[in-house]
Protein backbone atom coordinates (compact mmCIF):
# COMPACT_ATOMS: atom_id res chain seq x y z
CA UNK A 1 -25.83 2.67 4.84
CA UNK A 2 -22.84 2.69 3.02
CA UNK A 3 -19.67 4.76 4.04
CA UNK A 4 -19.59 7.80 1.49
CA UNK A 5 -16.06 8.12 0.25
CA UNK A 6 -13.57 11.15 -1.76
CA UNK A 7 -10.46 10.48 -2.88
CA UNK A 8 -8.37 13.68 -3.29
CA UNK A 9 -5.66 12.90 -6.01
CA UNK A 10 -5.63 10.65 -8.76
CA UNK A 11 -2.56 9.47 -9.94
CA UNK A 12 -0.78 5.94 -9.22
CA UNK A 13 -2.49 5.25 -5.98
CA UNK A 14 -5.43 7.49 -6.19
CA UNK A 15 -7.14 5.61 -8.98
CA UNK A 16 -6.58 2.68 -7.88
CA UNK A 17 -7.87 3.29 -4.18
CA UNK A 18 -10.95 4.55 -6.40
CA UNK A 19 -11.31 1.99 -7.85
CA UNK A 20 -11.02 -0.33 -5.14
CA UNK A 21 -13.44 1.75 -3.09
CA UNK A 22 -16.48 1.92 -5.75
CA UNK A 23 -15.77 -2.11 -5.60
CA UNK A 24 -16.78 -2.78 -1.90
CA UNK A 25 -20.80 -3.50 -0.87
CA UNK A 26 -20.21 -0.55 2.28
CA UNK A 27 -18.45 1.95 0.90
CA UNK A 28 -19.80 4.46 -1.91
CA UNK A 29 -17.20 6.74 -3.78
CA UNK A 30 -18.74 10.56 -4.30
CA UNK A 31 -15.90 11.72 -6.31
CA UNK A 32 -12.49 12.36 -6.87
CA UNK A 33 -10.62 15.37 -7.38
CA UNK A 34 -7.29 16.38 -9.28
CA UNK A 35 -5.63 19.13 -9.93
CA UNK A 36 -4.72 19.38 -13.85
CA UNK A 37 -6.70 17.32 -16.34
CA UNK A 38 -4.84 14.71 -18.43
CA UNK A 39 -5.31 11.30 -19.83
CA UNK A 40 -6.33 10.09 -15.88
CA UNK A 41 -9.08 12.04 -15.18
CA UNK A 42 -10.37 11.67 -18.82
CA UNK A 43 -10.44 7.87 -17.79
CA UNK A 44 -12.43 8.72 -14.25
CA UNK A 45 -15.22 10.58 -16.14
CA UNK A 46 -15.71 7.62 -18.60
CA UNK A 47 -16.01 5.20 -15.37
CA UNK A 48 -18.50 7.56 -14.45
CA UNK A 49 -16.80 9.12 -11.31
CA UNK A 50 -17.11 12.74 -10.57
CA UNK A 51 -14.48 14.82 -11.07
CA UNK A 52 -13.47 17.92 -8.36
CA UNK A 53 -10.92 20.68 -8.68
CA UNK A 54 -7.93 20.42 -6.25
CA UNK A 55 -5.37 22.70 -5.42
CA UNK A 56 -4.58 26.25 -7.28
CA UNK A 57 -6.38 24.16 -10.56
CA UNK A 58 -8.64 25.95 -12.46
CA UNK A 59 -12.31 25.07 -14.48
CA UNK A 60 -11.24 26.88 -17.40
CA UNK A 61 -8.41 24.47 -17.58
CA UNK A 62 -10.04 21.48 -17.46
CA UNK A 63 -13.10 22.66 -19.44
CA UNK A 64 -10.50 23.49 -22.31
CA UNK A 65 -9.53 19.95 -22.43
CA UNK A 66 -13.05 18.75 -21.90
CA UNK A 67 -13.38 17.09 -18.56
CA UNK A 68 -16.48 18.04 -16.93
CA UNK A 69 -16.35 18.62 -13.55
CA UNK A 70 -18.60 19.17 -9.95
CA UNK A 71 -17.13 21.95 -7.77
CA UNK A 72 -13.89 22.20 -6.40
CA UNK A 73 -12.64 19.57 -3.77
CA UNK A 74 -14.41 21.23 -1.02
CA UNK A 75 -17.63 21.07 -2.59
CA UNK A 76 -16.66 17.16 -2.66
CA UNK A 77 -15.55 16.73 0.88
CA UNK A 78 -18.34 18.47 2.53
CA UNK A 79 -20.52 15.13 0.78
CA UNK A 80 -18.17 12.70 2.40
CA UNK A 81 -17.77 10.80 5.74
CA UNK A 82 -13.97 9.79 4.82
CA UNK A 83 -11.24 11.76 2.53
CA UNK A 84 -8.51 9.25 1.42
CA UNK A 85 -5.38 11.44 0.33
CA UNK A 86 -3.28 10.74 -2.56
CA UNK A 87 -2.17 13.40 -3.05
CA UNK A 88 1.81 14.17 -3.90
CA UNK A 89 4.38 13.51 -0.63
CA UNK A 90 3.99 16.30 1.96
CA UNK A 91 1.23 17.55 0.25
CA UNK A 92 -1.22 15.36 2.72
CA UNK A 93 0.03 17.14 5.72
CA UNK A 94 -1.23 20.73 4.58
CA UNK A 95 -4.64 18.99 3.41
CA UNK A 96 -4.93 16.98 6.74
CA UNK A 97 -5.91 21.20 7.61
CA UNK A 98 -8.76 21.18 5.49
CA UNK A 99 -10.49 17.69 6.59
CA UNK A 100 -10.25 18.66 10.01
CA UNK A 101 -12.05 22.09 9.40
CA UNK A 102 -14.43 20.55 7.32
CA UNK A 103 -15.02 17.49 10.65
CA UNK A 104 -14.26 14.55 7.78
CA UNK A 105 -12.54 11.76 8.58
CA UNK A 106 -9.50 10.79 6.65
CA UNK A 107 -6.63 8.25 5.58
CA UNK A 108 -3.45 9.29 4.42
CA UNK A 109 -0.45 7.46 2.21
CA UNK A 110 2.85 6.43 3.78
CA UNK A 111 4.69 9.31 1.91
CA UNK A 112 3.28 11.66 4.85
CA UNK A 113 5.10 11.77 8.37
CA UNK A 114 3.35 9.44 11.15
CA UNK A 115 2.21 11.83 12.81
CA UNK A 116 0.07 13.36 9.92
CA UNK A 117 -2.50 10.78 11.86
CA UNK A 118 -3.59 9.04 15.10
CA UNK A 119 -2.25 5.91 14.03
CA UNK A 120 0.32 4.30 11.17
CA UNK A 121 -1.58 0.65 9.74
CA UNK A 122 -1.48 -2.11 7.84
CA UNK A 123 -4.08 -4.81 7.99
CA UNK A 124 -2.35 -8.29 9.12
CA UNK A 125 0.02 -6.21 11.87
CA UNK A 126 -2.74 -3.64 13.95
CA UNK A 127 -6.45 -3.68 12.21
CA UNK A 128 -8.00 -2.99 15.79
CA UNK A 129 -5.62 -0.11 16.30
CA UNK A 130 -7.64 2.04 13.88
CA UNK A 131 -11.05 0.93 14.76
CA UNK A 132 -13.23 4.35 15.68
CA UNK A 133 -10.36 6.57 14.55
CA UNK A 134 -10.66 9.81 12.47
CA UNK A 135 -7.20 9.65 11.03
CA UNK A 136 -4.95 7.30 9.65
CA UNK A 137 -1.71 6.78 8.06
CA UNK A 138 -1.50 3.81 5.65
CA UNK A 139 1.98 2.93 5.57
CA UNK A 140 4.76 2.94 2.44
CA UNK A 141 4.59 0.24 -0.05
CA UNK A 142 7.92 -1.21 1.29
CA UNK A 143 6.84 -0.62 5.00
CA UNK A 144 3.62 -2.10 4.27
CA UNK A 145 5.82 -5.38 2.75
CA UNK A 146 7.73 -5.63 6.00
CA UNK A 147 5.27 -5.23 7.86
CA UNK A 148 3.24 -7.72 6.73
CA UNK A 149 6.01 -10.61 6.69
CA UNK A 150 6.56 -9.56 10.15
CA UNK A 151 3.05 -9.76 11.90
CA UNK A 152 3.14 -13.21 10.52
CA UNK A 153 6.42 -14.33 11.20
CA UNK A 154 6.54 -12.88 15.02
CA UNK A 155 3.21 -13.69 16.12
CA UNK A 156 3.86 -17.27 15.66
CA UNK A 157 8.37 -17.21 16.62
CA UNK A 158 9.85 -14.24 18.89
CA UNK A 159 12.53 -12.50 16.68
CA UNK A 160 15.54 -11.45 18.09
CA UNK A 161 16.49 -9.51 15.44
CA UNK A 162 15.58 -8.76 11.84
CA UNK A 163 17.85 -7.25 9.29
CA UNK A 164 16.56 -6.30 6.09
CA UNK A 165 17.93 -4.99 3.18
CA UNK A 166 15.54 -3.07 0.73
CA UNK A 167 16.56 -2.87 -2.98
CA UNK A 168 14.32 -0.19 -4.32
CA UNK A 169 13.48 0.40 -7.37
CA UNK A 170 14.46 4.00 -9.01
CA UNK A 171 10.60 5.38 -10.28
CA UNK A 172 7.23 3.83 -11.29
CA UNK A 173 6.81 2.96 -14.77
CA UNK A 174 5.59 6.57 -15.76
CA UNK A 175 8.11 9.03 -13.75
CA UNK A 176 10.14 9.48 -16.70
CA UNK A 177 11.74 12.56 -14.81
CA UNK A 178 13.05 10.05 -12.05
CA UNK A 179 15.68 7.81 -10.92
CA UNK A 180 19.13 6.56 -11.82
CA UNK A 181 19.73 5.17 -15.57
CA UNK A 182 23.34 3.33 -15.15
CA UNK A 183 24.05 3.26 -11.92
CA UNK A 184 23.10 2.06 -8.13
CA UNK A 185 22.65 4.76 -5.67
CA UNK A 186 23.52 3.49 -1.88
CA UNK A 187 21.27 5.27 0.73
CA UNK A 188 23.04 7.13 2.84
CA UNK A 189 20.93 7.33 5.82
CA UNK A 190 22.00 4.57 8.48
CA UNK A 191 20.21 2.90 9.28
CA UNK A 192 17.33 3.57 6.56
CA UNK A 193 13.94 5.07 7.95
CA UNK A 194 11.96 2.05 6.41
CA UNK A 195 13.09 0.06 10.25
CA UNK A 196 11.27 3.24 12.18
CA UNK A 197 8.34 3.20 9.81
CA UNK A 198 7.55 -0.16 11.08
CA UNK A 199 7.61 0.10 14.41
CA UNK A 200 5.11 2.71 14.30
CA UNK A 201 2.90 -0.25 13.34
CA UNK A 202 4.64 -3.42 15.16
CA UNK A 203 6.29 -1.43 17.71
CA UNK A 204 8.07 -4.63 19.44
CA UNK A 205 9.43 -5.83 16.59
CA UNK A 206 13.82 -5.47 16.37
CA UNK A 207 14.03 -4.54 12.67
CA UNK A 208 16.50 -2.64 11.06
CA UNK A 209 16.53 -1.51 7.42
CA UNK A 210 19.47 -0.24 4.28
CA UNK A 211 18.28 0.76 1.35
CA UNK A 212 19.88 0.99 -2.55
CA UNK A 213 18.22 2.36 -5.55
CA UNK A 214 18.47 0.26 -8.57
CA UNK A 215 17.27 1.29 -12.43
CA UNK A 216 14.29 -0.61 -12.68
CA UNK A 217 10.27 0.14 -12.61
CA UNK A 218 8.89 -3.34 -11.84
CA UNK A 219 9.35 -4.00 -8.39
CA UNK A 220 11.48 -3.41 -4.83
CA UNK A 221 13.12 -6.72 -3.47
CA UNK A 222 13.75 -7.24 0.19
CA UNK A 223 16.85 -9.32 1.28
CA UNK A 224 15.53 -10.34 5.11
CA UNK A 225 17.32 -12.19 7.71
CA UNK A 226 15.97 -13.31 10.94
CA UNK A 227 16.81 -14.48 13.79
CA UNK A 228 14.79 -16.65 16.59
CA UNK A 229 14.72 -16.88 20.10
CA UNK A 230 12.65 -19.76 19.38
CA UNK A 231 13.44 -21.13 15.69
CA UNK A 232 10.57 -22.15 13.43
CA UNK A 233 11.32 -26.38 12.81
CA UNK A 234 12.79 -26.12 8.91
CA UNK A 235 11.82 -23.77 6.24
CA UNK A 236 8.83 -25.74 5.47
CA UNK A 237 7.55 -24.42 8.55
CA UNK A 238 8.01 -20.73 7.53
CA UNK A 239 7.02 -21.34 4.48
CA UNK A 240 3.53 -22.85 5.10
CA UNK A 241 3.01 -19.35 7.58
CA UNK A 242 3.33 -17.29 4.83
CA UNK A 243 1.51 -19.97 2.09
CA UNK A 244 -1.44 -19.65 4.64
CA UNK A 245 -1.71 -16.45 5.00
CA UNK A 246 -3.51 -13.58 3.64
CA UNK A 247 -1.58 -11.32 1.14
CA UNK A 248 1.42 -13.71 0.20
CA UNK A 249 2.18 -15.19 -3.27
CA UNK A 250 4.89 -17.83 -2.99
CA UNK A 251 6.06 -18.93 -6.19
CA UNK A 252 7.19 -22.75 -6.52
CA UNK A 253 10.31 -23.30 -7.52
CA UNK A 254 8.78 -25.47 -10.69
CA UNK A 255 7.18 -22.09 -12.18
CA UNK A 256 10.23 -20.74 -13.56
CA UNK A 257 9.90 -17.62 -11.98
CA UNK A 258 13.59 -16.24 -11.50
CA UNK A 259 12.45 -12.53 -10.35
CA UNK A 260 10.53 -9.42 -10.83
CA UNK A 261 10.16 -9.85 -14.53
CA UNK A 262 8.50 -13.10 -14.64
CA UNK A 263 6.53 -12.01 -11.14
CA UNK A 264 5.01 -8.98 -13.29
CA UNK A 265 4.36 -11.63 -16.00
CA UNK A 266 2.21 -13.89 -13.78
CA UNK A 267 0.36 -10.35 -12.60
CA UNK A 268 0.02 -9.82 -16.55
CA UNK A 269 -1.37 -13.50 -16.93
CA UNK A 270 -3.40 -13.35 -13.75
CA UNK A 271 -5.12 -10.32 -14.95
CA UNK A 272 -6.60 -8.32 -12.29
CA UNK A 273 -6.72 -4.48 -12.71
CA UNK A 274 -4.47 -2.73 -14.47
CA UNK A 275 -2.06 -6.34 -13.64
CA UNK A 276 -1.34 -5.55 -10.15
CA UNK A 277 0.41 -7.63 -7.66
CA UNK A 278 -1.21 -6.48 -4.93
CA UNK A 279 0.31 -9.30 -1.98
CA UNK A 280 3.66 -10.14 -0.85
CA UNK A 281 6.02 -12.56 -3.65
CA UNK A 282 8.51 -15.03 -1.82
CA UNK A 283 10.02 -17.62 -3.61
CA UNK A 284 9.89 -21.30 -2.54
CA UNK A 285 13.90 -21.52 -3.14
CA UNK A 286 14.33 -18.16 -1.99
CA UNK A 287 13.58 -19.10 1.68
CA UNK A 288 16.31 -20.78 4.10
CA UNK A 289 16.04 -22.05 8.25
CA UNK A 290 19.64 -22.99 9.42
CA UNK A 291 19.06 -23.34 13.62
CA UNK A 292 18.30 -20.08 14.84
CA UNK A 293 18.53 -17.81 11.39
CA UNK A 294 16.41 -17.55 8.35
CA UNK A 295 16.94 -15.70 5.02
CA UNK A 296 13.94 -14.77 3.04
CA UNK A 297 13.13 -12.73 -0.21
CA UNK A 298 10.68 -10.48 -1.23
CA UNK A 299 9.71 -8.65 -4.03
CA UNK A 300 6.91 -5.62 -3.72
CA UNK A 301 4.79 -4.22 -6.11
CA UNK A 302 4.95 -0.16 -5.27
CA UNK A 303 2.20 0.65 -7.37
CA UNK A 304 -0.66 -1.40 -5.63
CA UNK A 305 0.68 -3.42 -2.71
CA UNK A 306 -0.97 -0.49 -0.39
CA UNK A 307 -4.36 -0.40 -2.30
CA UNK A 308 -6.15 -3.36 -0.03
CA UNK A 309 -4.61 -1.80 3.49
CA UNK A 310 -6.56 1.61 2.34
CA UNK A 311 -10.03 -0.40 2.18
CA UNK A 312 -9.26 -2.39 5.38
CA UNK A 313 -8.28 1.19 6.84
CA UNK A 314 -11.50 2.69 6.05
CA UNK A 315 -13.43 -0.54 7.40
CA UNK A 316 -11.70 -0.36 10.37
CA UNK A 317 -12.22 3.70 11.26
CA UNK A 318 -15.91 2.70 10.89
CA UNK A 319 -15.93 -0.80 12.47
CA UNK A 320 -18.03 -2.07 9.41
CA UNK A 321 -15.82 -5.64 10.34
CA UNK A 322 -15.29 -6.86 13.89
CA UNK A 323 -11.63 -7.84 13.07
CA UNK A 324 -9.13 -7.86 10.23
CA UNK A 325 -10.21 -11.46 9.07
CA UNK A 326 -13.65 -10.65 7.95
CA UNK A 327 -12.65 -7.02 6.65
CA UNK A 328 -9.28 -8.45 4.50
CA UNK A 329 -11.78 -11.51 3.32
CA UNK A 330 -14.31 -8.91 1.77
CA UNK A 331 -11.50 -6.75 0.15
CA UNK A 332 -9.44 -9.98 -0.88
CA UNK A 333 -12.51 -11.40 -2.71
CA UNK A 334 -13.89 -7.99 -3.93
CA UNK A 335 -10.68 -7.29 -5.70
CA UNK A 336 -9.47 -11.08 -7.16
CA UNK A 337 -6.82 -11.60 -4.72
CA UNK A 338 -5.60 -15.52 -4.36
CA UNK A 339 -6.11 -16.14 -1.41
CA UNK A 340 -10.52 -14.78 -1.30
C-alpha cells in the first residue's frame, strides 16, 4: 500500500515536491494546503489535487477567488502517514508542533534549524541514516550541492581539507521584493553556516564555506578546492566519479556552455517540469588535479535541486528501498533525470 502523503505549502518547492510525489508508484499525495489563494493553487485544483487551508487563511477568501477547497490543513494531515513542509523559513519549526500532536510523520526543508528533526539528509551522503525515522530535515539547495560532490569525492579520496566558496544568487525568479540590483553583498558571517550545514550530514568531512550574493535568479555557483591525503591520478579521474554518478551533469567543453545562462538553456531544451535542473552542473574545463589539490565548479539550481532528496527522504523513513541505489533509481527515472 502506498505511503499517503500532504504537502503543507505550495510555493517554489511545495509544488514541485507535489508533483514529484503524485509521480512515484508508493507514494499517494492526499492534498496540499496553502494559505492565500493565487495563481498556484488555481494550478493544483486543475491537476486535480486537493486543496487545504493553512495558517490564519480563511474559506471565504479562497471561495471569493474560486478555489474550492477540503478542510483546513488538519483535516488533511489527520489522512496522511507523512507531512512534507514547505512552508516559509522558520515557519516549519512551529508546524513540526502540530505533526507531532497529530502522531504524523514528517520532512522538513533546509530553511529550518537541524534540529527541527532527528536527522539532516541528502540521498548520495546518509540514505540509511533516515531509514525508520519520523522526522527529517532535507538539507538547503546549496548544502544539498556540497553535499553531494562530497559523498562522492571522499568516499573514494580522504580530503584533507575543502574550501568552498558559494556565490549565491540574490532571489528566485519570482521574489521581486528580494535581493541586490547593482551590487555584490559579501556575507559577513565567517566562516558561512553552509560548512556546518554539511557536517550535520557528512560529519567527517573538513569543509569550510564564504558566501557572496550576486544579482541574478538563475543559479548559485560553487568555487571548490580540495585537497587529498591521497590525490585522485589526473582530473580525468575526478571527473569520471562525478560523470558516473547519480545527480551530476557535466557539460563538455564542446557544448558551448560558458555558465548559468546556457546551463538553464539546456534545462529549457531538455524539458522536464517546469525546466528544472534538478542534479549537480560541473564543467569538463572547469575541473583541475595539480598533485595533491583540485579546483572544481558548480552551479545549483535553488529552485529544484532539493526536490529528488525529498522523495528519497520519504522512501527512506518508510524503508520502501533497501538502500539509496534502488530508491534514487526509481525517483531518477520517475522524474526524467539523465542518469535513470
Amino acid at each position: 500500500m502506498a505511503v499517503r502523503v500532504a504537502v503543507n505549502g505550495y510555493g517554489t518547492i511545495g509544488k514541485r515536491v507535489a508533483d514529484a510525489v503524485a509521480r512515484q508508484p508508493d507514494l499517494t499525495l492526499v492534498g496540499i494546503a496553502k494559505t492565500r489563494p493565487n495563481f498556484e493553487a488555481e494550478q493544483a485544483v486543475a491537476k486535480g489535487y486537493k486543496v487545504y487551508i493553512a495558517g490564519d487563511g480563511t474559506k471565504d477568501a479562497f471561495d471569493a477567488a474560486g478555489v474550492p477547497t477540503a478542510g483546513r490543513v488538519d483535516e488533511l494531515i489527520r489522512q496522511v502517514d507523512v507531512v512534507v513542509d514547505a512552508a516559509p523559513d522558520k515557519v516549519g519549526k512551529e508546524n513540526a508542533k502540530l505533526y507531532k500532536a497529530a502522531g504524523v510523520r514528517s520532512v522538513f526543508q533546509g530553511g529550518e534549524k537541524s534540529d527541527v528533526a532527528e536527522v539532516s539528509f541528502s540521498a548520495l551522503a546518509n540514505f540509511d541514516a533516515a531509514k525508520g525515522k519520523h522526522a527529517v530535515r532535507v538539507v538547503s539547495c546549496n548544502t544539498t550541492g556540497l553535499s553531494r560532490a562530497g559523498a562522492v569525492v571522499s568516499r573514494r579520496w580522504p580530503v584533507t581539507s575543502w574550501e568552498a566558496t558559494i556565490v549565491r544568487r540574490a532571489a528566485d525568479p519570482a521574489e521581486t521584493n528580494r535581493g541586490p540590483i547593482n551590487g555584490i553583498l559579501p556575507t559577513f558571517q565567517l566562516p558561512s553556516h553552509h560548512g556546518p550545514d554539511v557536517k550535520t550530514v557528512l560529519p567527517q568531512l573538513p569543509i569550510t564555506t564564504t558566501a557572496v550574493v550576486v544579482p541574478t535568479t538563475l543559479m548559485h555557483v560553487h568555487v571548490n578546492h580540495v585537497r587529498f591525503a591521497t590525490p585522485p591520478r589526473d582530473g580525468a579521474e575526478l571527473l569520471a566519479a562525478f560523470r558516473g554518478s547519480r545527480r551530476f551533469h557535466v557539460f563538455g567543453a564542446w557544448e558551448g556552455v560558458d555558465g548559468t545562462p546556457q546551463a538553464m538553456e539546456f534545462a529549457r531544451d531538455r524539458g522536464l517540469n517546469r525546466n528544472d535542473l534538478m542534479e549537480n552542473v560541473l564543467w569538463e574545463n572547469g575541473l583541475k588535479v595539480d598533485g595533491h589539490d583540485a579546483w572544481f565548479f558548480q552551479a545549483i539550481h535553488q529552485e529544484s535541486i532539493v526536490i529528488p532528496e525529498v522523495v528519497d527522504a520519504l522512501r527512506a523513513m518508510f524503508e520502501l528501498a533497501p538502500d539509496a541505489e534502488h530508491s534514487m533509481a526509481i525517483t531518477d527515472r520517475t522524474l526524467g533525470l539523465t542518469k535513470s
